[in-house]
C-alpha atoms as a PDB file:
ATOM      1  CA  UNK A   1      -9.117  -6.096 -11.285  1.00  0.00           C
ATOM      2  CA  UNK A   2      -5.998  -7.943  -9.940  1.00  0.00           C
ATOM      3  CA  UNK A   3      -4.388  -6.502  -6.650  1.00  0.00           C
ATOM      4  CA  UNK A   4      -0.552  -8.193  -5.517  1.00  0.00           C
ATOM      5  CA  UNK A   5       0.464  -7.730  -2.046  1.00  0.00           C
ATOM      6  CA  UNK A   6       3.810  -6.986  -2.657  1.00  0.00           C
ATOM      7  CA  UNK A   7       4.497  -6.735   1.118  1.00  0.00           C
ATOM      8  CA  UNK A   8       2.295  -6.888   4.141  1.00  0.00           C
ATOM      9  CA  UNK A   9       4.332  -5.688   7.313  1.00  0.00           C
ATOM     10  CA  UNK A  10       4.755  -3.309   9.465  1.00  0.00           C
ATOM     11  CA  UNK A  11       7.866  -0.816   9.530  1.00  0.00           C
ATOM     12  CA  UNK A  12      10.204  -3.152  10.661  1.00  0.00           C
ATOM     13  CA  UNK A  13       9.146  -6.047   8.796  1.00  0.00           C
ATOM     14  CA  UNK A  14       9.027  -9.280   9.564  1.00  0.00           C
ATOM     15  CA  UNK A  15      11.596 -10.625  11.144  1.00  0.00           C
ATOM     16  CA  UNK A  16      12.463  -7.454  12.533  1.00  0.00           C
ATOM     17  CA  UNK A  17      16.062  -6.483  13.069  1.00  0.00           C
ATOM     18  CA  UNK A  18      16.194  -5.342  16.826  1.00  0.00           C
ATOM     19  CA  UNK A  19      12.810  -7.795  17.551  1.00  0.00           C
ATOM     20  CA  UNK A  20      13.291 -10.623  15.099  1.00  0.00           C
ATOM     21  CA  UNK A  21      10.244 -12.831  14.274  1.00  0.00           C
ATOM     22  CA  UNK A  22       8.414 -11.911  17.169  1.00  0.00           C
ATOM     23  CA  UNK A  23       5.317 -14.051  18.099  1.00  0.00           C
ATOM     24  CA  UNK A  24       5.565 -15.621  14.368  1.00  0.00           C
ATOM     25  CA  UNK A  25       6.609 -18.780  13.758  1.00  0.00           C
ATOM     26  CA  UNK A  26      10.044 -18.205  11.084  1.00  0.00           C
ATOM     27  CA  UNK A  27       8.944 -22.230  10.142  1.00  0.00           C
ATOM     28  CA  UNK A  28       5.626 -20.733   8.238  1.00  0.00           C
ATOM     29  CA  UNK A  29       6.686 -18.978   5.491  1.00  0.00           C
ATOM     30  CA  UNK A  30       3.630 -16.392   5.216  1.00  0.00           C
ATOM     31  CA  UNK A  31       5.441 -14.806   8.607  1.00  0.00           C
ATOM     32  CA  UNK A  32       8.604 -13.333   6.619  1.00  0.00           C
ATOM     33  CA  UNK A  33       6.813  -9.984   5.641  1.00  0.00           C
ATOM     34  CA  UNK A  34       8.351  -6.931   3.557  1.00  0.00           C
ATOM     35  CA  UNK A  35       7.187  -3.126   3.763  1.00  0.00           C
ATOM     36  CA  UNK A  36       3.689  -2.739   2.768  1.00  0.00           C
ATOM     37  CA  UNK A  37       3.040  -1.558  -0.424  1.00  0.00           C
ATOM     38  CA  UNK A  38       0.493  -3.445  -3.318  1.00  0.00           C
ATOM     39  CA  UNK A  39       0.524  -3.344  -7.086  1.00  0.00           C
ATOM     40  CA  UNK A  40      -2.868  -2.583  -8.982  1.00  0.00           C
ATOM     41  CA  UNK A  41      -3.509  -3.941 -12.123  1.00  0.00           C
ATOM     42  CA  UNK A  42      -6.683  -3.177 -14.763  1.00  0.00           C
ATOM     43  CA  UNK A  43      -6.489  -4.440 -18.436  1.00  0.00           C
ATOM     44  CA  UNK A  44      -2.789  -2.885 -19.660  1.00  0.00           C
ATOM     45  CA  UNK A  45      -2.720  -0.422 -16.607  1.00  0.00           C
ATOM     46  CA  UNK A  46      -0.626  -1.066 -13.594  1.00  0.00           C
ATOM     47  CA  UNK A  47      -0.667   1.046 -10.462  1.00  0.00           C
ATOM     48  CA  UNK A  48       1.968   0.999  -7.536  1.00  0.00           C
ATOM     49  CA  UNK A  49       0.634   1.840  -3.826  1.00  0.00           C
ATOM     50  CA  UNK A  50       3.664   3.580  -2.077  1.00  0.00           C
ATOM     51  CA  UNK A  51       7.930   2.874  -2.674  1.00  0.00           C
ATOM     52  CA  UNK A  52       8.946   0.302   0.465  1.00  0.00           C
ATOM     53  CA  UNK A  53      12.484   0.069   1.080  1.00  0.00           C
ATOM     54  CA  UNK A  54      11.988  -3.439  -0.240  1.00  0.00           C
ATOM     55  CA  UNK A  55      10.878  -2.335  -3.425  1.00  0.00           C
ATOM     56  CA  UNK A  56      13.678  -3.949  -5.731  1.00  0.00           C
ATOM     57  CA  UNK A  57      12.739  -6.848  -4.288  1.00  0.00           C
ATOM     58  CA  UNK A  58       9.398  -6.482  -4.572  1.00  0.00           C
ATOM     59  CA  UNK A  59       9.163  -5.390  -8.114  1.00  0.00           C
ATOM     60  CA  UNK A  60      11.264  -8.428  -8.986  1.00  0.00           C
ATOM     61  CA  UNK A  61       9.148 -10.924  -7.308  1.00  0.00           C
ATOM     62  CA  UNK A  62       6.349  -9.632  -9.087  1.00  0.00           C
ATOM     63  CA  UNK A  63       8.132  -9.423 -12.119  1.00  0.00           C
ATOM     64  CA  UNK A  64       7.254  -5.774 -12.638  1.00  0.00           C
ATOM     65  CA  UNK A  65       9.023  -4.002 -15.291  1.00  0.00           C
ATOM     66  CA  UNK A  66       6.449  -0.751 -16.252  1.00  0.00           C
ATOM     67  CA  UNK A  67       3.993   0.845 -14.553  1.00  0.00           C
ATOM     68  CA  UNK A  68       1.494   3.869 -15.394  1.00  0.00           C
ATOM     69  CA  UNK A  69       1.555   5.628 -12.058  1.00  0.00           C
ATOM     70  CA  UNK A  70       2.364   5.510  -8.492  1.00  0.00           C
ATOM     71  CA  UNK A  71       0.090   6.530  -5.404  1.00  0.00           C
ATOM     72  CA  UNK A  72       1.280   7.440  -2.084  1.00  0.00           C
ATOM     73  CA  UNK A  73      -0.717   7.122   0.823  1.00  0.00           C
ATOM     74  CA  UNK A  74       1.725   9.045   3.116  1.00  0.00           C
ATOM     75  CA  UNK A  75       5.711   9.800   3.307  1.00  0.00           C
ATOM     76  CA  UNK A  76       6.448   7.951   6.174  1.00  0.00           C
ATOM     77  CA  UNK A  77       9.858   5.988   5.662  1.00  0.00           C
ATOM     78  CA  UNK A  78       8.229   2.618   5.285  1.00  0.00           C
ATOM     79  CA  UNK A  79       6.054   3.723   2.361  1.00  0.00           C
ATOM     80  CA  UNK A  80       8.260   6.027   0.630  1.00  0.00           C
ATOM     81  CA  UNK A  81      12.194   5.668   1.217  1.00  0.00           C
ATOM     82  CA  UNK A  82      12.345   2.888  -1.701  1.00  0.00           C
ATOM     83  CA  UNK A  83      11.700   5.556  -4.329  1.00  0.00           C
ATOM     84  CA  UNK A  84      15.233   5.912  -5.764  1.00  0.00           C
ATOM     85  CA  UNK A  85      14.239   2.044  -7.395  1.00  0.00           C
ATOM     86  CA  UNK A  86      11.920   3.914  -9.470  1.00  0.00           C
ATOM     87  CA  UNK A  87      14.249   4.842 -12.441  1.00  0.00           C
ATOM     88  CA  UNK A  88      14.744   1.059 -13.316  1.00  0.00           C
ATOM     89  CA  UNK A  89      11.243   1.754 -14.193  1.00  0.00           C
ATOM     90  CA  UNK A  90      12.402   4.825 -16.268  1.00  0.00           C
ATOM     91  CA  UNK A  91      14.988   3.367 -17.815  1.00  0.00           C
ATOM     92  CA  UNK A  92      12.685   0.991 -19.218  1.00  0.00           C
ATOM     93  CA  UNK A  93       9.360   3.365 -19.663  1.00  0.00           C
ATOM     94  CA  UNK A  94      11.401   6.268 -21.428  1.00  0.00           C
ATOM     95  CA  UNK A  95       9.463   8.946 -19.630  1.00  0.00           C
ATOM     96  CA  UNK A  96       8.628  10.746 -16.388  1.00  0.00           C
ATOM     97  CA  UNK A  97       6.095   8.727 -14.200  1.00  0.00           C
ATOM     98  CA  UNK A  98       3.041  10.283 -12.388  1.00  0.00           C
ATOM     99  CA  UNK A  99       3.092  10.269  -8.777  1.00  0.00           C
ATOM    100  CA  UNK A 100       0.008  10.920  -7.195  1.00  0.00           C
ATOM    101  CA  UNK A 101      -0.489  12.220  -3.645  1.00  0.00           C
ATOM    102  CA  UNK A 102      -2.362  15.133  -1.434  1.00  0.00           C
ATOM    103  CA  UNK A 103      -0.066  17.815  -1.906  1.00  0.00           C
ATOM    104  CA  UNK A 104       1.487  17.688   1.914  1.00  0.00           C
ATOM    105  CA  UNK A 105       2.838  14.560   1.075  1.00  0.00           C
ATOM    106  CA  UNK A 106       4.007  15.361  -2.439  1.00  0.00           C
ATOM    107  CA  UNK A 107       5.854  18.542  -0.415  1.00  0.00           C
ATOM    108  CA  UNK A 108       7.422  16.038   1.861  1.00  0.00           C
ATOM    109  CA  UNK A 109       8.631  13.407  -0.964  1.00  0.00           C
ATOM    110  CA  UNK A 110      10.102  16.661  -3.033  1.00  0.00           C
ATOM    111  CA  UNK A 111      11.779  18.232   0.194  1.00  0.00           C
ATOM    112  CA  UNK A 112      13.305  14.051   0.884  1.00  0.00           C
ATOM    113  CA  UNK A 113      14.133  13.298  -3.051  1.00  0.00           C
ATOM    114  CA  UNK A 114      14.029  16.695  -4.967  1.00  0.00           C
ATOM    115  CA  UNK A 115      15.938  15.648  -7.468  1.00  0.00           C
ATOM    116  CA  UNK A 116      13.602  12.793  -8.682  1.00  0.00           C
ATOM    117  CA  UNK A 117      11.493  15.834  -9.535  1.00  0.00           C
ATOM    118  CA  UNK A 118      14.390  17.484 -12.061  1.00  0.00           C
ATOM    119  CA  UNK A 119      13.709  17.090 -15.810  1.00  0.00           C
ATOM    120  CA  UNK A 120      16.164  15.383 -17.285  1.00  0.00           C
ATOM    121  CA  UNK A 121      17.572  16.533 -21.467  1.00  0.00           C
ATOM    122  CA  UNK A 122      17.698  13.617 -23.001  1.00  0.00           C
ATOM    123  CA  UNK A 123      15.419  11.088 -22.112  1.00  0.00           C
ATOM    124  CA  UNK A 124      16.694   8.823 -24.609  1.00  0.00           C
ATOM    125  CA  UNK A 125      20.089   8.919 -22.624  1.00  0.00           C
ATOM    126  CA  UNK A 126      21.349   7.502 -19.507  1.00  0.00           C
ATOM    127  CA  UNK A 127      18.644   7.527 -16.499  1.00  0.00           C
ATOM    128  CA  UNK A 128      20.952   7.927 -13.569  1.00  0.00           C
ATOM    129  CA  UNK A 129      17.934   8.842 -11.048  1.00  0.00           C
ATOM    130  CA  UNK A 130      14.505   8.714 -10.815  1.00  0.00           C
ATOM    131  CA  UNK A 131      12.146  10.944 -13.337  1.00  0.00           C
ATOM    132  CA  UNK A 132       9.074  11.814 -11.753  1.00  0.00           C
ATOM    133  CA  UNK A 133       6.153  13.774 -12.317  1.00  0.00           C
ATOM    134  CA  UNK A 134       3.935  15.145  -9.142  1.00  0.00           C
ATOM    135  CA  UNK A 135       0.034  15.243  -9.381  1.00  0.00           C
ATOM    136  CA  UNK A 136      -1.716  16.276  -6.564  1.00  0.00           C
ATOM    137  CA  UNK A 137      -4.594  14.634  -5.579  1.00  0.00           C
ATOM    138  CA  UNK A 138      -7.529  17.246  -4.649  1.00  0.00           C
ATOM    139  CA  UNK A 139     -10.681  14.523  -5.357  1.00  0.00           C
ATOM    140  CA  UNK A 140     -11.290  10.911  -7.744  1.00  0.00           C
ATOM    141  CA  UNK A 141      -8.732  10.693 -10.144  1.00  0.00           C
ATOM    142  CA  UNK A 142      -8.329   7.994 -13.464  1.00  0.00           C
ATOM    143  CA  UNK A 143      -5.587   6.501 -14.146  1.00  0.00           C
ATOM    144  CA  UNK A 144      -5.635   4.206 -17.393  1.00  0.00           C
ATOM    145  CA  UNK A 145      -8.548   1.640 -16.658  1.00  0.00           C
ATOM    146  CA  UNK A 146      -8.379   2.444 -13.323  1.00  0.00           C
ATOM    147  CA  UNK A 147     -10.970   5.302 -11.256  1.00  0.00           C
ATOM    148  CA  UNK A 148      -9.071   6.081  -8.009  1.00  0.00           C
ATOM    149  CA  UNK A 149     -11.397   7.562  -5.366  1.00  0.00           C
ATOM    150  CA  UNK A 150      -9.253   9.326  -2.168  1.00  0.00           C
ATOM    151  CA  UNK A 151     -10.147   8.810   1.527  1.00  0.00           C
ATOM    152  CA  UNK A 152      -9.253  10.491   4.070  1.00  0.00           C
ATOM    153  CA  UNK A 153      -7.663   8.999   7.172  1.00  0.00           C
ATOM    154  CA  UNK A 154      -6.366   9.491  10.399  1.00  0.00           C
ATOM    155  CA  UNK A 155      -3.397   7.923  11.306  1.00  0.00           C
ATOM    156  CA  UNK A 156      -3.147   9.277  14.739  1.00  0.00           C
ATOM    157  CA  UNK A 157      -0.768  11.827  14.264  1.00  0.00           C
ATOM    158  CA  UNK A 158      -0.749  12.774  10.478  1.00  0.00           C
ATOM    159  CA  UNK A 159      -3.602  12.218   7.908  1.00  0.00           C
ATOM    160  CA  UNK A 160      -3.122   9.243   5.346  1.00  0.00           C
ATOM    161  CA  UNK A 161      -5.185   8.115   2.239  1.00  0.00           C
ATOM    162  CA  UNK A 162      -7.372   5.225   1.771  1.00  0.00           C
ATOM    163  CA  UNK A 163      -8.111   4.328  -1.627  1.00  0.00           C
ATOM    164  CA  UNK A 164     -11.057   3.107  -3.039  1.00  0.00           C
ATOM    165  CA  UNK A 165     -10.644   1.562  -6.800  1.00  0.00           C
ATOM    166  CA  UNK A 166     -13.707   0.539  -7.953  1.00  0.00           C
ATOM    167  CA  UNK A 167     -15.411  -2.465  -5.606  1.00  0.00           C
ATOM    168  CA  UNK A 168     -11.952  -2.776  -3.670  1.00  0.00           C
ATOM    169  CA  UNK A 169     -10.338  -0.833  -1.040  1.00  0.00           C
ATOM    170  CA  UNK A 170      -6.465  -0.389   0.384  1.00  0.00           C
ATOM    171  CA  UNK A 171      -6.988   1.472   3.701  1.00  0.00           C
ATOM    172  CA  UNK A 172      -3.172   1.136   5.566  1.00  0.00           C
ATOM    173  CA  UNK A 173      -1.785   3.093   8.327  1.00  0.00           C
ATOM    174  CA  UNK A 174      -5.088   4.565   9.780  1.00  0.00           C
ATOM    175  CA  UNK A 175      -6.641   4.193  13.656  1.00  0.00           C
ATOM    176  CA  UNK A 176     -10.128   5.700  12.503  1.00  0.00           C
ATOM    177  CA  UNK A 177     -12.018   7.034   9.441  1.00  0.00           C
ATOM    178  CA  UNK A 178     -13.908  10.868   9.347  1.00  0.00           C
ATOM    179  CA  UNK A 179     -17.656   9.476   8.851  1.00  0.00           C
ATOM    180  CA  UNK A 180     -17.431  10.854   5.092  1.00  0.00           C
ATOM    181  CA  UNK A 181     -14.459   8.281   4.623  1.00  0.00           C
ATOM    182  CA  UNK A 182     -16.149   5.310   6.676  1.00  0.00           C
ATOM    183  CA  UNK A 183     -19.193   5.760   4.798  1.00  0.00           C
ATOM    184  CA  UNK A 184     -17.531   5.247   1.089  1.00  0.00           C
ATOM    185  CA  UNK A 185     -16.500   1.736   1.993  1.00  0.00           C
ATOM    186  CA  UNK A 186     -19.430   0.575   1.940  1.00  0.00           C
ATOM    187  CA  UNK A 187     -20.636  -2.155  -0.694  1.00  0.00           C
ATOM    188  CA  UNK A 188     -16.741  -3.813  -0.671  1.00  0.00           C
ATOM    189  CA  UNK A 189     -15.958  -6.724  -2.707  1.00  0.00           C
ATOM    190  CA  UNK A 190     -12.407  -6.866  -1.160  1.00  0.00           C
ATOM    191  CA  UNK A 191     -11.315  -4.393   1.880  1.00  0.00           C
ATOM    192  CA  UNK A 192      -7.589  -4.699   2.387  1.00  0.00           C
ATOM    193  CA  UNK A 193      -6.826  -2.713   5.888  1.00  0.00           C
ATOM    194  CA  UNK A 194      -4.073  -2.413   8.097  1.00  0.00           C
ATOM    195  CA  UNK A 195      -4.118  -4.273  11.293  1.00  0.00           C
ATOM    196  CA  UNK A 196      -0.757  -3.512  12.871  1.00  0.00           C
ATOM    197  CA  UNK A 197      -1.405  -5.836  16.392  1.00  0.00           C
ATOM    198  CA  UNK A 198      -3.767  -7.326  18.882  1.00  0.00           C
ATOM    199  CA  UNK A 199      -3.691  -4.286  21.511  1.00  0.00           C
ATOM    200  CA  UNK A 200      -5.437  -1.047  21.104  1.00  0.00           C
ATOM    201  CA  UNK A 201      -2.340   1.694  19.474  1.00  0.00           C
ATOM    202  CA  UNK A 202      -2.247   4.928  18.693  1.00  0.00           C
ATOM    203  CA  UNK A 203      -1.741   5.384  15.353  1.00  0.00           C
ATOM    204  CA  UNK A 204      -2.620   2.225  13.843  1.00  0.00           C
ATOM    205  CA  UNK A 205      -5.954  -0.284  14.318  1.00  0.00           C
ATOM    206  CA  UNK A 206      -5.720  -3.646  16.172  1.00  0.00           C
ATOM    207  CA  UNK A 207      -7.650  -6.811  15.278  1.00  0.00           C
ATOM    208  CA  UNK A 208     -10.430  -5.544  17.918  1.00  0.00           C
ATOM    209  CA  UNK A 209     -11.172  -2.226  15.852  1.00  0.00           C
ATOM    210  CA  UNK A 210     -10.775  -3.970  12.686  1.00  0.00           C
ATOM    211  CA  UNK A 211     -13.649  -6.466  13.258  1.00  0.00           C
ATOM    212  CA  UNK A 212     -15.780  -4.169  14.648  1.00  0.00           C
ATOM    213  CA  UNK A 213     -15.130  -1.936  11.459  1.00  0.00           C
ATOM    214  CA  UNK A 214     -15.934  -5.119   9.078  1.00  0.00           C
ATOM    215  CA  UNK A 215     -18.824  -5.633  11.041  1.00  0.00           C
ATOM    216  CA  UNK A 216     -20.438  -2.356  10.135  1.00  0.00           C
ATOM    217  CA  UNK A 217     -18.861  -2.279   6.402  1.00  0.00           C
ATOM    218  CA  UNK A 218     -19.845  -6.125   5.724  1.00  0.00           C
ATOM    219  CA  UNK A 219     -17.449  -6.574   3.072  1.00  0.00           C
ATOM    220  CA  UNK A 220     -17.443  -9.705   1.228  1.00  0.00           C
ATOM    221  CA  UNK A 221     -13.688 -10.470   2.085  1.00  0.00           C
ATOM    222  CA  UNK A 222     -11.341  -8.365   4.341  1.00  0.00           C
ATOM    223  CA  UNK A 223      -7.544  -9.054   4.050  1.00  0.00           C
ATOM    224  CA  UNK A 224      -5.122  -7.712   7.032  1.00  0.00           C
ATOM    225  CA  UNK A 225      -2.104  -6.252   6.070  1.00  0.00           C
ATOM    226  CA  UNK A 226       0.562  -3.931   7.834  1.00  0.00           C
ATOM    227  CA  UNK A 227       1.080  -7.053  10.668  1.00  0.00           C
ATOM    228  CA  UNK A 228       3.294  -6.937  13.427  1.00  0.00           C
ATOM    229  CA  UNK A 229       6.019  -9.617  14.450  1.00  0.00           C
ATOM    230  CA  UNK A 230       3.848 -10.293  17.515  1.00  0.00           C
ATOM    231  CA  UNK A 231       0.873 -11.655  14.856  1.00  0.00           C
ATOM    232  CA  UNK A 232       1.705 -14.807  13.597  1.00  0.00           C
ATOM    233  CA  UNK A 233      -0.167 -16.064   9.851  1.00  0.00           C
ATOM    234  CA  UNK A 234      -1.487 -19.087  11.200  1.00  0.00           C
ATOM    235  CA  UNK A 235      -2.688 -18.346  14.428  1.00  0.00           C
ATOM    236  CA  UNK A 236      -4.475 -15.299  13.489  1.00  0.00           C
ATOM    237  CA  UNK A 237      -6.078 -16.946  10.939  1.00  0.00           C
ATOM    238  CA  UNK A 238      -7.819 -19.634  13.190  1.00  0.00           C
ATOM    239  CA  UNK A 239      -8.969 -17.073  15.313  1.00  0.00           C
ATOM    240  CA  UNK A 240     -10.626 -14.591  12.480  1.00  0.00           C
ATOM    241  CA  UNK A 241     -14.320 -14.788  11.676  1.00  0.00           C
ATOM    242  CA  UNK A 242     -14.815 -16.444   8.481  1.00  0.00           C
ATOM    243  CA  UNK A 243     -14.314 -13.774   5.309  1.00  0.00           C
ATOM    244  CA  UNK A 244     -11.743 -12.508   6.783  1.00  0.00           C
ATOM    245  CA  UNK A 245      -7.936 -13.604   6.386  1.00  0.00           C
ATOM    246  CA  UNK A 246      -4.456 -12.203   7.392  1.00  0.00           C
ATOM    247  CA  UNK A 247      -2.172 -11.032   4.001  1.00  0.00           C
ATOM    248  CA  UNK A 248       1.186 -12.702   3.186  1.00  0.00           C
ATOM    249  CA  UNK A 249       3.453 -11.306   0.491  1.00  0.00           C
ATOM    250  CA  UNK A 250       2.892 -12.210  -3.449  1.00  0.00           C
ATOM    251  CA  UNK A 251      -0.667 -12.657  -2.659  1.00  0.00           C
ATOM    252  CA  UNK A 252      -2.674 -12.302  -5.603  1.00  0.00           C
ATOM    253  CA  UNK A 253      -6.770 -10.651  -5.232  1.00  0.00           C
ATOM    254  CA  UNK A 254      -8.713 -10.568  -8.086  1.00  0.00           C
ATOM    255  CA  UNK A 255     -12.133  -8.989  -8.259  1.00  0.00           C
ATOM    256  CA  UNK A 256     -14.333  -8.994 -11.111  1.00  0.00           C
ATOM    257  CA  UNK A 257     -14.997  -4.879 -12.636  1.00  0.00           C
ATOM    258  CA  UNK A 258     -18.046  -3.563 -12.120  1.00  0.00           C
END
């Protein structure tokens, strides 16, 4: 299984526009950071985590052009508001493409974008917005080559989703796991979780939380994602135990399947 992080920062991204790079140096190039989002890829099937508004970008970089489905692990802006890119992807697939999320969220993305959610005649026609087709997520789901299991998470004020997909796990946007949740990531090849900065916050972890969770899990390799401008690539990486590493956009995971 191949995972691409197609962005690893926080809302604003990195630099930011009101606090610019931050505490990261703009000379290492690992410190420029887009929305977070990742692309998950199995034999022929290719999942996208969540819409950034970067996602043109991202998709480009990647050189994306089809995809089988796309998982949201919450509708907050940074992880959603990129959707409208999603009919190049129709224009190219020739058909409606499954969203998954916990029904709450797929409620929010309708109420934001309801006509991405609008059949459309003629699908051999002109695509002139996205074409999407809503599955709620109510326990593991299978996508192609691809067994999704949902966590739960809390992300201090709203619930998010972890995902699990096989011996790797994307767990962004959460400040603590329901024991059910924490106990599923056990036995990781690859943990990918968000570490949004170095001081304790309310709705997202901090490097302290983060190692203590690795230290219970024992994954064989964490990656940080969702970073702040005030953690910089290369001195966060001299400071982190060893197996465990800070993200930087287009970086490519691969784990052998189970």
């Amino acid at each position: 299984m191949k995972i691409t992080i197609l962005g690893c920062g926080g809302a604003a991204g990195v630099p930011g526009i009101s606090m610019g790079w931050g505490r990261c140096d703009p000379a290492e190039p690992r410190n420029r950071r887009l929305r977070s989002s990742i692309l998950v890829e199995s034999g022929p099937t290719r999942i996208l985590v969540d819409t950034s508004p970067d996602l043109r970008e991202q998709l480009l970089s990647a050189q994306v052009r089809s995809l089988d489905a796309v998982i949201y692990t919450h509708d907050h802006a940074d992880h959603l508001h990129g959707l409208d890119d999603l009919r190049e992807i129709n224009r190219i697939i020739r058909r409606a493409l499954p969203v998954w999320a916990t029904a709450e969220t797929l409620d929010a993305v309708r109420g934001r974008f309801p006509y991405a959610f609008e059949p459309i005649g003629d699908i051999s026609g002109p695509i002139f917005r996205p074409l999407l087709d809503a599955k709620p997520i109510t326990d593991r789901f299978q996508v192609g080559y691809i067994d999704v299991l949902p966590l739960d998470q809390d992300h201090g004020y709203c619930r998010s989703l972890g995902l699990r997909f096989g011996d790797i796990a994307y767990c962004t946007d959460v400040v603590a796991f329901p024991p059910q949740s924490f106990a599923a990531l056990r036995g990781l090849d690859l943990l990918i979780v968000g570490c949004l900065v170095d001081e304790p916050h309310p709705t997202h972890a901090h490097v302290g939380r983060v190692l203590e969770w690795v230290e219970t899990l024992r994954p064989r390799r964490t990656v940080l994602t969702h970073l702040g401008s005030r953690l910089d690539y290369q001195s966060l990486r001299a400071r982190l135990p060893e197996g465990i590493e800070p993200a930087y956009d287009g970086m490519i995971l691969e784990v052998p399947c189970p």
